[in-house]
N, C-alpha and C. Protein backbone atom coordinates (compact mmCIF):
# COMPACT_ATOMS: atom_id res chain seq x y z
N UNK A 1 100.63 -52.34 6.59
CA UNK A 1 100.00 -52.95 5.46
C UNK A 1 100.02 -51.97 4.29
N UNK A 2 100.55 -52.55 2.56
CA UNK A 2 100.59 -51.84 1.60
C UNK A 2 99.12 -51.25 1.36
N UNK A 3 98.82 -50.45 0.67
CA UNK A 3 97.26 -49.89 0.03
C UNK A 3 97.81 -50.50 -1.43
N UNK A 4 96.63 -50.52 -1.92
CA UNK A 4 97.10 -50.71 -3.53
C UNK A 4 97.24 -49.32 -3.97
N UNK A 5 97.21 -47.89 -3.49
CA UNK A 5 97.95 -46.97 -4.50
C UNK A 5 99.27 -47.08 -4.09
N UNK A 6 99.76 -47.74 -3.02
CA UNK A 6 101.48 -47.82 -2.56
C UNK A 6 101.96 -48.58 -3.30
N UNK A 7 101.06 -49.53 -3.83
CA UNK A 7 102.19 -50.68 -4.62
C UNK A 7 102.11 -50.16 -6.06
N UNK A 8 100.81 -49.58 -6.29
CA UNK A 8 100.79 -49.53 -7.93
C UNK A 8 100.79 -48.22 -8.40
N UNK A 9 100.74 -47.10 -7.31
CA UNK A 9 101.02 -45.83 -7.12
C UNK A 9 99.44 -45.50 -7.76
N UNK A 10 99.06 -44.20 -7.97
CA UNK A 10 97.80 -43.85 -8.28
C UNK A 10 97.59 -44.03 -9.91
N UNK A 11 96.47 -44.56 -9.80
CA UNK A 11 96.13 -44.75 -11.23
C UNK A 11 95.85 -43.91 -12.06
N UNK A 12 95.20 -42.90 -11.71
CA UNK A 12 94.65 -41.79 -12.94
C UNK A 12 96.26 -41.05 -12.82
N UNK A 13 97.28 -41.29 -12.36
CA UNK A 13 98.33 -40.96 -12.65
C UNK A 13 99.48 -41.84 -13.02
N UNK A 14 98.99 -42.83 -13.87
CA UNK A 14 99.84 -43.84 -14.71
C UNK A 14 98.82 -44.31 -15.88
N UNK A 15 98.78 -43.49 -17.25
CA UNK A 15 98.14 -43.83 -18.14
C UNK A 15 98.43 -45.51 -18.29
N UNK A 16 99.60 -45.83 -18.46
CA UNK A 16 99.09 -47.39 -19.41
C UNK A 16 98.40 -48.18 -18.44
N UNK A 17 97.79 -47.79 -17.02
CA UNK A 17 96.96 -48.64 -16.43
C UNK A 17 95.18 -49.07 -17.00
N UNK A 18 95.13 -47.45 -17.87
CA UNK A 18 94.08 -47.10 -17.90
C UNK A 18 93.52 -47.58 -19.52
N UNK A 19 92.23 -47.93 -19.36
CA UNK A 19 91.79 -48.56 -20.97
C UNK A 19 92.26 -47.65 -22.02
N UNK A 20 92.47 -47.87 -22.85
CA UNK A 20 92.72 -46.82 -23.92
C UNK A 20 91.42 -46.50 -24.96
N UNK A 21 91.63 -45.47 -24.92
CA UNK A 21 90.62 -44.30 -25.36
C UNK A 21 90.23 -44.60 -26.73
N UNK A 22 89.26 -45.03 -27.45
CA UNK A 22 89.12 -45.34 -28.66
C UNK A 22 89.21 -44.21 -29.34
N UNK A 23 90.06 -44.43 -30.48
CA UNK A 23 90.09 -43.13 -31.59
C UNK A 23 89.17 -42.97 -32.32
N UNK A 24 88.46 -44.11 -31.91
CA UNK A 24 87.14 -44.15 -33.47
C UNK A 24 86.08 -44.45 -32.80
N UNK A 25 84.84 -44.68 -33.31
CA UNK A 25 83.34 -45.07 -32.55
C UNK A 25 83.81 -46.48 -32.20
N UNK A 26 82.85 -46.74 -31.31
CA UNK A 26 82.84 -48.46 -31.43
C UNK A 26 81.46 -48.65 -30.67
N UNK A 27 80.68 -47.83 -30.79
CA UNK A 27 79.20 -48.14 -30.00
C UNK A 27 78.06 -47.69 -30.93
N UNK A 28 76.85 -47.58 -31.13
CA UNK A 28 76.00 -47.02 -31.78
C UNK A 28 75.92 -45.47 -31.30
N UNK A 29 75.76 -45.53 -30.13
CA UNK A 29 76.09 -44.29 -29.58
C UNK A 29 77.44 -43.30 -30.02
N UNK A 30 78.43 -43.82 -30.17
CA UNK A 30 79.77 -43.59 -31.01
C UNK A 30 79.42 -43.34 -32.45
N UNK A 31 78.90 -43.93 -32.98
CA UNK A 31 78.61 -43.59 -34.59
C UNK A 31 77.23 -42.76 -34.86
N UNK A 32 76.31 -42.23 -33.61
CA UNK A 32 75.26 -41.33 -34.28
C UNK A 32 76.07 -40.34 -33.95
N UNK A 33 77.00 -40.12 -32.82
CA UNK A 33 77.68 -39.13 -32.68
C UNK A 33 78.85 -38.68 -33.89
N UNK A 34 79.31 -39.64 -34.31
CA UNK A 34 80.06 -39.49 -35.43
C UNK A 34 79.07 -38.66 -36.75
N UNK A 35 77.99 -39.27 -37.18
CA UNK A 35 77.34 -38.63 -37.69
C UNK A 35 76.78 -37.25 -37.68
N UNK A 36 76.54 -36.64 -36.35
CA UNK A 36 76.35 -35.77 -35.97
C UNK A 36 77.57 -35.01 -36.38
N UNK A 37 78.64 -34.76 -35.76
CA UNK A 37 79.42 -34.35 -36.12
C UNK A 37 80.19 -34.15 -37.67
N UNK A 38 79.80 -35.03 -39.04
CA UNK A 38 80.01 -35.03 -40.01
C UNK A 38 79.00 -33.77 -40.83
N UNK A 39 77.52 -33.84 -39.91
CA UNK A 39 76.81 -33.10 -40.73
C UNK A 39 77.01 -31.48 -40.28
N UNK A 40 77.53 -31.55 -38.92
CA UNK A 40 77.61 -30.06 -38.77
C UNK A 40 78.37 -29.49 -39.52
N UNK A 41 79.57 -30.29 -39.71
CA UNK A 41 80.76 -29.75 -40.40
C UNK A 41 80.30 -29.95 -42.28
N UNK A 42 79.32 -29.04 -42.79
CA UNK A 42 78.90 -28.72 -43.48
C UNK A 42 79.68 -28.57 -45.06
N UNK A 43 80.72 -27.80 -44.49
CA UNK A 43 82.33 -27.54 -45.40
C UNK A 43 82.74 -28.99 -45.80
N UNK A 44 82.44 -29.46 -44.97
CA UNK A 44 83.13 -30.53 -45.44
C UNK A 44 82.45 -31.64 -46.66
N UNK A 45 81.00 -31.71 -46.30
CA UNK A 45 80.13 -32.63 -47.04
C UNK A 45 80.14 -31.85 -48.37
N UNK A 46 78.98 -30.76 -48.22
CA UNK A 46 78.68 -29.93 -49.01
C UNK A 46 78.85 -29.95 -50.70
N UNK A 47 80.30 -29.24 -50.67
CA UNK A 47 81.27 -29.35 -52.38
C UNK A 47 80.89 -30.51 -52.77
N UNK A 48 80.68 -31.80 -52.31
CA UNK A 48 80.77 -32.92 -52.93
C UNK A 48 79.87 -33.47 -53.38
N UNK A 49 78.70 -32.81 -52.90
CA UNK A 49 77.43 -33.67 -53.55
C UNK A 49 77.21 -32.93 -54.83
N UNK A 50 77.03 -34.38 -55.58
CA UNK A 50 76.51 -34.19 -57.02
C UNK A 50 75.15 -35.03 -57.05
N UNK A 51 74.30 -34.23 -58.26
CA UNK A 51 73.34 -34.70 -58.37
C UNK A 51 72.82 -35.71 -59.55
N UNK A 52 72.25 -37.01 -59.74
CA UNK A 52 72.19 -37.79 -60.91
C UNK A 52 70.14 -38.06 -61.49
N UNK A 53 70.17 -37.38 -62.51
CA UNK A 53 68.72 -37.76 -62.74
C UNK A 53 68.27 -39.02 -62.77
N UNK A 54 68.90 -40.37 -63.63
CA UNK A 54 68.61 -41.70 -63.38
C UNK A 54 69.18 -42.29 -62.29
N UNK A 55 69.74 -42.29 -61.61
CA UNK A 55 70.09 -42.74 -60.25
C UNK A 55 70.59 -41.38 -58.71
N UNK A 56 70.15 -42.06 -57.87
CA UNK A 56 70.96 -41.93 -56.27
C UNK A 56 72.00 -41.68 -56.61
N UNK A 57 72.78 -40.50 -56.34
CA UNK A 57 74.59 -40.59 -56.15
C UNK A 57 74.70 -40.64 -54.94
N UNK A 58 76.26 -41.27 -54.85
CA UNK A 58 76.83 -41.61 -53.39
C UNK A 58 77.86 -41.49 -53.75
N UNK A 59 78.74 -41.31 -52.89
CA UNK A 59 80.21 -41.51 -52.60
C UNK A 59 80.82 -41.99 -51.47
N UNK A 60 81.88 -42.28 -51.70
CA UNK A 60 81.91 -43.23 -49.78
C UNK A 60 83.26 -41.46 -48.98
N UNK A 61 82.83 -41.13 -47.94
CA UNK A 61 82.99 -40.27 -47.56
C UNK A 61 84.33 -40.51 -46.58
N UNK A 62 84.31 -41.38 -45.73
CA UNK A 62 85.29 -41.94 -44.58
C UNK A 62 85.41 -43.31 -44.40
N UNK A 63 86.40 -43.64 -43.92
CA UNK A 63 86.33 -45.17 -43.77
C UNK A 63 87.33 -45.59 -42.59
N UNK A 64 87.14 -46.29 -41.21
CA UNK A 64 87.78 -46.08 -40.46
C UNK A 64 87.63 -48.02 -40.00
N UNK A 65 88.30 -48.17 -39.13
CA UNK A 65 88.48 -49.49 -38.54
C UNK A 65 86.85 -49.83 -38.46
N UNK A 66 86.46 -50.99 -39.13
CA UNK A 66 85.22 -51.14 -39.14
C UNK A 66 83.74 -50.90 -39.33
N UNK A 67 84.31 -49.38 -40.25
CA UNK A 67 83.04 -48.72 -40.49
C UNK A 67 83.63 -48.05 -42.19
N UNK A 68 82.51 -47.43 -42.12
CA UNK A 68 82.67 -46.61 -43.84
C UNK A 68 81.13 -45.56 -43.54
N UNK A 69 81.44 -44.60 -44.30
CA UNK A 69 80.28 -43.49 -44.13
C UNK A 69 80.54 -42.68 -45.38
N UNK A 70 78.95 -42.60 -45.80
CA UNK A 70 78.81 -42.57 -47.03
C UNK A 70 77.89 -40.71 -47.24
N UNK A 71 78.04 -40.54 -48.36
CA UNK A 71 77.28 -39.49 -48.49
C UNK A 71 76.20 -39.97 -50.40
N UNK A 72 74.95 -39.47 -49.68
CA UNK A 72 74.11 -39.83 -50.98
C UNK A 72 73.45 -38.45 -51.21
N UNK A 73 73.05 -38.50 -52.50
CA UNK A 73 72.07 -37.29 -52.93
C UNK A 73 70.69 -38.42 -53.76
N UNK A 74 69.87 -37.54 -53.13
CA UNK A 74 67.98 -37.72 -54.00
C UNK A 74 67.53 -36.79 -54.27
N UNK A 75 67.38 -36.92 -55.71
CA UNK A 75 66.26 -36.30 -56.71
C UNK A 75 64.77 -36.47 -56.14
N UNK A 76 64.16 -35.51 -56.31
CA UNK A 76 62.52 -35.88 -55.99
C UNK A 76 62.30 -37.05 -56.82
N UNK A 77 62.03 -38.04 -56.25
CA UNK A 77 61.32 -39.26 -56.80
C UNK A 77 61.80 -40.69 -56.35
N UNK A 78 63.34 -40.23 -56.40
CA UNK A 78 64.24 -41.23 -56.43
C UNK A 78 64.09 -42.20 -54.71
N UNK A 79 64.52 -43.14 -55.12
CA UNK A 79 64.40 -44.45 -53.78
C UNK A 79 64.89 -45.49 -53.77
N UNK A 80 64.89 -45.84 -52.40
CA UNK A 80 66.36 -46.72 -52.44
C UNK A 80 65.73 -48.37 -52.70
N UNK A 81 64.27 -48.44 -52.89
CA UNK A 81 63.77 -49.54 -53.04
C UNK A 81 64.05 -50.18 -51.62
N UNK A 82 62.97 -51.60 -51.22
CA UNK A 82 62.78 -52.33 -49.95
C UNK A 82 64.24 -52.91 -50.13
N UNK A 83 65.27 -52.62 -48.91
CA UNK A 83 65.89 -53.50 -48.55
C UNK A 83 66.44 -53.37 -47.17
N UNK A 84 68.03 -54.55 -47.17
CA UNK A 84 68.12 -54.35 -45.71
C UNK A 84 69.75 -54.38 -45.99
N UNK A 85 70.37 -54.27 -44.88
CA UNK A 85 71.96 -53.92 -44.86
C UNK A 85 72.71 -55.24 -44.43
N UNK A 86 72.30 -55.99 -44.50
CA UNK A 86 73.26 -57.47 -44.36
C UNK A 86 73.40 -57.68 -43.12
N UNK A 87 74.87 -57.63 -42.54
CA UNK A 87 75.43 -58.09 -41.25
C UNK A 87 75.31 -56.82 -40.78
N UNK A 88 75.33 -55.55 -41.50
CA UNK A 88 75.66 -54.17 -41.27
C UNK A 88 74.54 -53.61 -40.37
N UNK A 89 74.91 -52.92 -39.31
CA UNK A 89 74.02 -51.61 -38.35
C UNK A 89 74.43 -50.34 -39.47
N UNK A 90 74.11 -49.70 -38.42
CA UNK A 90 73.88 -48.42 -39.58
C UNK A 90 73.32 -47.16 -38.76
N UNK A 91 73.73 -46.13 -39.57
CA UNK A 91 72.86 -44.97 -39.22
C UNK A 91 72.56 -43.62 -40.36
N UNK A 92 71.40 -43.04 -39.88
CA UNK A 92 71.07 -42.50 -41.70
C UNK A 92 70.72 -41.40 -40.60
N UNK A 93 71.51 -40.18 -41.29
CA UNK A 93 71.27 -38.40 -41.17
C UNK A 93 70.98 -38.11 -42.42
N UNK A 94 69.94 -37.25 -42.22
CA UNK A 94 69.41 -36.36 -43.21
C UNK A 94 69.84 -35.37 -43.19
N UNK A 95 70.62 -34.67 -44.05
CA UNK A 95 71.77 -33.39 -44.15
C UNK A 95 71.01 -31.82 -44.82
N UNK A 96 70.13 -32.64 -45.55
CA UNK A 96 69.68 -31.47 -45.97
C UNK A 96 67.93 -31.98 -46.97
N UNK A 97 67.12 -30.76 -47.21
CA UNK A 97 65.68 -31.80 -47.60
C UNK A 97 65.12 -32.85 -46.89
N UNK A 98 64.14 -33.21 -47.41
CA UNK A 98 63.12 -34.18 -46.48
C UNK A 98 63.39 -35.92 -47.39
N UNK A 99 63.57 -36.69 -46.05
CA UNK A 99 63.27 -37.98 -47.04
C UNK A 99 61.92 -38.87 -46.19
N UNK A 100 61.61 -39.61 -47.08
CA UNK A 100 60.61 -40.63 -46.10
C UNK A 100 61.39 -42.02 -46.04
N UNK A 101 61.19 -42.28 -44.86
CA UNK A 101 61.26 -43.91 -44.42
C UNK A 101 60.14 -44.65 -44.11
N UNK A 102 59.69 -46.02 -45.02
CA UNK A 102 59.08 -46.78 -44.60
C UNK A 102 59.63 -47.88 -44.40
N UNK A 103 59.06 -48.70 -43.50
CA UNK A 103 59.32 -49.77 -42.57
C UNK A 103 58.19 -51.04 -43.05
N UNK A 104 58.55 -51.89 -43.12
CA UNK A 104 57.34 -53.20 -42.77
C UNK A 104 57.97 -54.11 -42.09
N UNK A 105 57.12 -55.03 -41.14
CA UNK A 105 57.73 -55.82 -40.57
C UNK A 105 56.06 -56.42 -39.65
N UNK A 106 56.60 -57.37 -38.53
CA UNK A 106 55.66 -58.74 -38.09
C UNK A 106 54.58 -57.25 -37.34
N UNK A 107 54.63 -56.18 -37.39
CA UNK A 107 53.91 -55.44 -36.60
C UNK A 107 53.23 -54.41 -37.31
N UNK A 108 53.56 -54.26 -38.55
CA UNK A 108 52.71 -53.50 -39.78
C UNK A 108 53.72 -52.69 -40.46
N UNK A 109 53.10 -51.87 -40.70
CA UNK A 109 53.77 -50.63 -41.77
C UNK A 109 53.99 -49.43 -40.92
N UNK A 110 55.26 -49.04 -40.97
CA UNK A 110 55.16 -47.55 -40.43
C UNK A 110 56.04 -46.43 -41.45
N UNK A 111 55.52 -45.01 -41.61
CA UNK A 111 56.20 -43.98 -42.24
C UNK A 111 56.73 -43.19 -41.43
N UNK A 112 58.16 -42.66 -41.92
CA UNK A 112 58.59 -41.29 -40.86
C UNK A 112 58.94 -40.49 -42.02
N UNK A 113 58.58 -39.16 -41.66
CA UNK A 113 59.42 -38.59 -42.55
C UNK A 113 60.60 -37.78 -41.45
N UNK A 114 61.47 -37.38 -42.26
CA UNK A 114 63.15 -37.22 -41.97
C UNK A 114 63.25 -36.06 -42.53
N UNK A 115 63.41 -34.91 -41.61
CA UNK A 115 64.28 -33.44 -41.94
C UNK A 115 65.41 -33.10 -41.64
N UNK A 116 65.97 -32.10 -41.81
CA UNK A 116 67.65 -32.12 -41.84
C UNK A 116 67.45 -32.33 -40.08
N UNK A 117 68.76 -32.82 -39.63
CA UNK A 117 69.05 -33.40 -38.43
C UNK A 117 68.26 -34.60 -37.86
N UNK A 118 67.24 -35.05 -38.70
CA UNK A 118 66.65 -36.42 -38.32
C UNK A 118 67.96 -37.39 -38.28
N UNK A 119 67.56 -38.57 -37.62
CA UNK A 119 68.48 -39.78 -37.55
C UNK A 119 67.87 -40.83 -37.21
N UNK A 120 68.48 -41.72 -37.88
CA UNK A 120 67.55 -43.41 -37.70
C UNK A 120 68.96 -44.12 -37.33
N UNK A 121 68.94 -44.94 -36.21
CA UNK A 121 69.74 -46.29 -36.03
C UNK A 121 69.36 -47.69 -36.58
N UNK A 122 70.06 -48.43 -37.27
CA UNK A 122 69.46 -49.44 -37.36
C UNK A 122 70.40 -50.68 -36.70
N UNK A 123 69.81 -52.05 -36.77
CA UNK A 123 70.71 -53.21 -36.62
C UNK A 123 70.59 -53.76 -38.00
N UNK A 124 71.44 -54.88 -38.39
CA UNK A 124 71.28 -56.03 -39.23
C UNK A 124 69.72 -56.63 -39.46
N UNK A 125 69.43 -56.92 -40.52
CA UNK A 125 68.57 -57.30 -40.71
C UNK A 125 67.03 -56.33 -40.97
N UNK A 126 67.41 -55.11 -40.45
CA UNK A 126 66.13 -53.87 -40.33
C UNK A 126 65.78 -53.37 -41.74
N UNK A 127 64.70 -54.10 -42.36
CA UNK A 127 63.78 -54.17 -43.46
C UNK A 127 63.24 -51.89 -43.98
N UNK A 128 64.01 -51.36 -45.11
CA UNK A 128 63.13 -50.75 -45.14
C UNK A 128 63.24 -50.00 -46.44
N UNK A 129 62.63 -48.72 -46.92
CA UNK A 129 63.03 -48.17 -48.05
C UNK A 129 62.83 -46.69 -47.69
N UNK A 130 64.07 -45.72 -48.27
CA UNK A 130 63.85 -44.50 -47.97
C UNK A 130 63.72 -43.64 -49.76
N UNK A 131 62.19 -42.54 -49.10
CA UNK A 131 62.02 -42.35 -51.13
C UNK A 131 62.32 -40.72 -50.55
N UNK A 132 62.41 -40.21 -51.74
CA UNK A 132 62.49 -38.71 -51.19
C UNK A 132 61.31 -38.29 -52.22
N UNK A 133 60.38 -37.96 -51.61
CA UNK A 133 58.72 -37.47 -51.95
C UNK A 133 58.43 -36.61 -52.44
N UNK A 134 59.35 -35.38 -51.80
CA UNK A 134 59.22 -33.95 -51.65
C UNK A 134 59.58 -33.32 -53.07
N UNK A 135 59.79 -32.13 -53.52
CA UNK A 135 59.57 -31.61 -54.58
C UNK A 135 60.83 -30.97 -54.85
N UNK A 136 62.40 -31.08 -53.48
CA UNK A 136 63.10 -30.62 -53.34
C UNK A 136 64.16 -31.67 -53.57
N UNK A 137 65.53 -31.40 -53.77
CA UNK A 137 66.57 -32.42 -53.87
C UNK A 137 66.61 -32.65 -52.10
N UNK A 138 67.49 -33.72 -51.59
CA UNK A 138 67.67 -34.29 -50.69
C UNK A 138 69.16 -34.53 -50.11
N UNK A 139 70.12 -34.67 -49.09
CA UNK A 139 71.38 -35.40 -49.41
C UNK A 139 71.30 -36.25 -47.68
N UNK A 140 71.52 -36.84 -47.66
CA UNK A 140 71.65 -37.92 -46.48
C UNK A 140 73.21 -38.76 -46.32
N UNK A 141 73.53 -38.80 -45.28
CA UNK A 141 74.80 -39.19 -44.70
C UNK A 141 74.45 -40.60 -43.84
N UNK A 142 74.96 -41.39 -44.62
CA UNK A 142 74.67 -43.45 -43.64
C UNK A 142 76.27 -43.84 -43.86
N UNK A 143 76.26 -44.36 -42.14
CA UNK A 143 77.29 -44.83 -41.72
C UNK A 143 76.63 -46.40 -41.60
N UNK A 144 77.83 -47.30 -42.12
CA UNK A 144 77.81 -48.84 -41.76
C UNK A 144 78.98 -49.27 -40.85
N UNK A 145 78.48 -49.97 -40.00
CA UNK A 145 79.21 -50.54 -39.33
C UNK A 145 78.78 -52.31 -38.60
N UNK A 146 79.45 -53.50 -39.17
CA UNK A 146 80.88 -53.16 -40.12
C UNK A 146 80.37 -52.33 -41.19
N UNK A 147 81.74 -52.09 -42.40
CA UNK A 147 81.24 -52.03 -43.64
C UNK A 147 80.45 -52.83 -44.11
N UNK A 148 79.60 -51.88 -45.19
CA UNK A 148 78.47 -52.43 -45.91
C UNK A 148 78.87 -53.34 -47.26
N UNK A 149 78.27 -54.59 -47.12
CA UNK A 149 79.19 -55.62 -48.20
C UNK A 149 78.33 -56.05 -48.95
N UNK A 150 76.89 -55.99 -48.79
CA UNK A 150 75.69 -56.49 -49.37
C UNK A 150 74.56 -55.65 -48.91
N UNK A 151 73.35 -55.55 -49.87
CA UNK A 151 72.05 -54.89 -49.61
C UNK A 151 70.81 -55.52 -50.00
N UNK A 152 71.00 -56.42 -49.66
CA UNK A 152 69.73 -57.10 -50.27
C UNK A 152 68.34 -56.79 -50.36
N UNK A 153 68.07 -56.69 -51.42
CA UNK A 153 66.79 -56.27 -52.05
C UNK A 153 65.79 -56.83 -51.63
N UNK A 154 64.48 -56.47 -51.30
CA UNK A 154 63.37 -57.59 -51.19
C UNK A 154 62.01 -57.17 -51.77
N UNK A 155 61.78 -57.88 -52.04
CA UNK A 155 60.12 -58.20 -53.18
C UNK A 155 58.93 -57.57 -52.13
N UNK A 156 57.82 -57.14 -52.35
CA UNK A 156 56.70 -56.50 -51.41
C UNK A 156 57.06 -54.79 -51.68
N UNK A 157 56.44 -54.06 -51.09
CA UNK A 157 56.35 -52.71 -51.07
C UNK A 157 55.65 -52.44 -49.60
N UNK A 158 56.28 -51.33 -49.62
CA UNK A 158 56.19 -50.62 -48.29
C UNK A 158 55.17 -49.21 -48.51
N UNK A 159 55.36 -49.00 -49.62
CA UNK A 159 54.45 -47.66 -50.19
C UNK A 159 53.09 -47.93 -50.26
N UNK A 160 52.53 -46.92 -50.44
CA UNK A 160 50.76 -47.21 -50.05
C UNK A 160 50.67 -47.95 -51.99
N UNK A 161 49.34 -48.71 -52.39
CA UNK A 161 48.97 -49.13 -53.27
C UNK A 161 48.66 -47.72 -53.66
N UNK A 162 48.17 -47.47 -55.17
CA UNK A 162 47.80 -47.12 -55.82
C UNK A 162 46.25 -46.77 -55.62
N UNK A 163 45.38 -47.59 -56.05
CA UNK A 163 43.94 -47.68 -55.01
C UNK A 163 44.23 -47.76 -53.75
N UNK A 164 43.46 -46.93 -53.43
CA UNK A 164 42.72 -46.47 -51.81
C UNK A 164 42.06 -47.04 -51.55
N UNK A 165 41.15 -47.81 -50.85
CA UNK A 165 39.79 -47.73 -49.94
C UNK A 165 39.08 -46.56 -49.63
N UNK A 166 37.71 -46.62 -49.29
CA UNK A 166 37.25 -45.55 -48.86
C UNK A 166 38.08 -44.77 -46.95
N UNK A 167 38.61 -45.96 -46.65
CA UNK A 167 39.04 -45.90 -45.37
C UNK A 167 40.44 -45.34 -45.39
N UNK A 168 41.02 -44.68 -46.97
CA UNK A 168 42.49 -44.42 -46.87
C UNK A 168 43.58 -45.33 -47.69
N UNK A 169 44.73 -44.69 -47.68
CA UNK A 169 45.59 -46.23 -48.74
C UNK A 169 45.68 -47.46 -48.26
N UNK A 170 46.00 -48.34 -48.83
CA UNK A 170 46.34 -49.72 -48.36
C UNK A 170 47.91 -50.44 -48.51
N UNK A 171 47.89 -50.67 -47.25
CA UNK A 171 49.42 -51.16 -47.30
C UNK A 171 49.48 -52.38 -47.83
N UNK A 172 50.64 -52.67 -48.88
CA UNK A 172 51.13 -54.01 -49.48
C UNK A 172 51.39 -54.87 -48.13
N UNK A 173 51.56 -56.05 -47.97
CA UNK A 173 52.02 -56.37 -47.28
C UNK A 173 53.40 -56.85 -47.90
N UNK A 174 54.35 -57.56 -47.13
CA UNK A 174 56.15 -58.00 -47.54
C UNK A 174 55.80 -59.42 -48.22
N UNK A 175 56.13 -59.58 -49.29
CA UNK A 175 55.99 -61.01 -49.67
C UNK A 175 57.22 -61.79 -49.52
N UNK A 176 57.01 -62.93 -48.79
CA UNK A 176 58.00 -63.80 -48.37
C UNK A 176 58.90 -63.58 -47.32
């Protein structure tokens, strides 16, 4: 009786049996790692960030089968305002400086703040705004995948009100 390595001889010794190796991410896990690897390589980001007093600069950094990865710089103050990334997942490294992320959604308000090597994954649809607070410039590295084709903006605030309570700030809630 044949074995199947007699008929098809051994497999880890006949590549085209074997899946082929993706050249590029194709998992979330694949693209924080991608990220990771963009920010170590420091040389590479670095030279390019410029800084803009009335707006966020960005530049689009890479762009590969289904993705694009971007590099941004923040001024103390500056923010990306409440929104969300369309069809797009995503992932946001903080390269250098502190940014904050807030979140709202059916479960409340939450803040993180983000130091160099922080990382956030997101999916489609993930509601949020990142401000940079701090007193320092900022630069952050977000990968979309797919590419990012829309950002839709949304009405409400995520930031504390203005008035406090005696109990602390008060969160806006999301309108609509």
């Amino acid at each position: 009786m044949n074995s199947d390595v007699e008929i098809a001889g051994d497999p880890l010794a006949v590549p085209h049996l074997l899946p082929p190796v993706p050249r590029h991410p194709v998992t979330v896990a694949g693209f924080v790692g991608l990220a990771r690897t963009i920010a170590a390589d420091r040389a590479r980001w670095a030279p390019l960030v410029q800084y803009d007093a009335t707006t966020r600069w960005y530049a689009r950094l890479e762009t590969g089968p289904g993705y694009e990865v971007w590099l941004l710089s923040w001024l103390p103050g500056q923010s990306s305002g409440l929104h969300d990334h369309g069809d797009s997942s995503g992932v946001l490294t903080v390269l250098q400086g502190e940014l904050s992320e807030r979140t709202s959604g059916r479960t409340g308000t939450a803040h993180r703040s983000l130091t160099p090597g922080a990382q956030r994954a997101f999916a489609p649809g993930y509601v949020h705004e990142v401000v940079n607070d701090s007193l320092e410039p900022a630069v952050s590295l977000h990968i979309y995948f797919p590419g990012l084709t829309e950002m839709p903006m949304h009405t409400g605030q995520c930031a504390p009100r203005a008035e406090a309570s005696a109990q602390g700030p008060v969160e806006a809630p999301l309108a609509g």
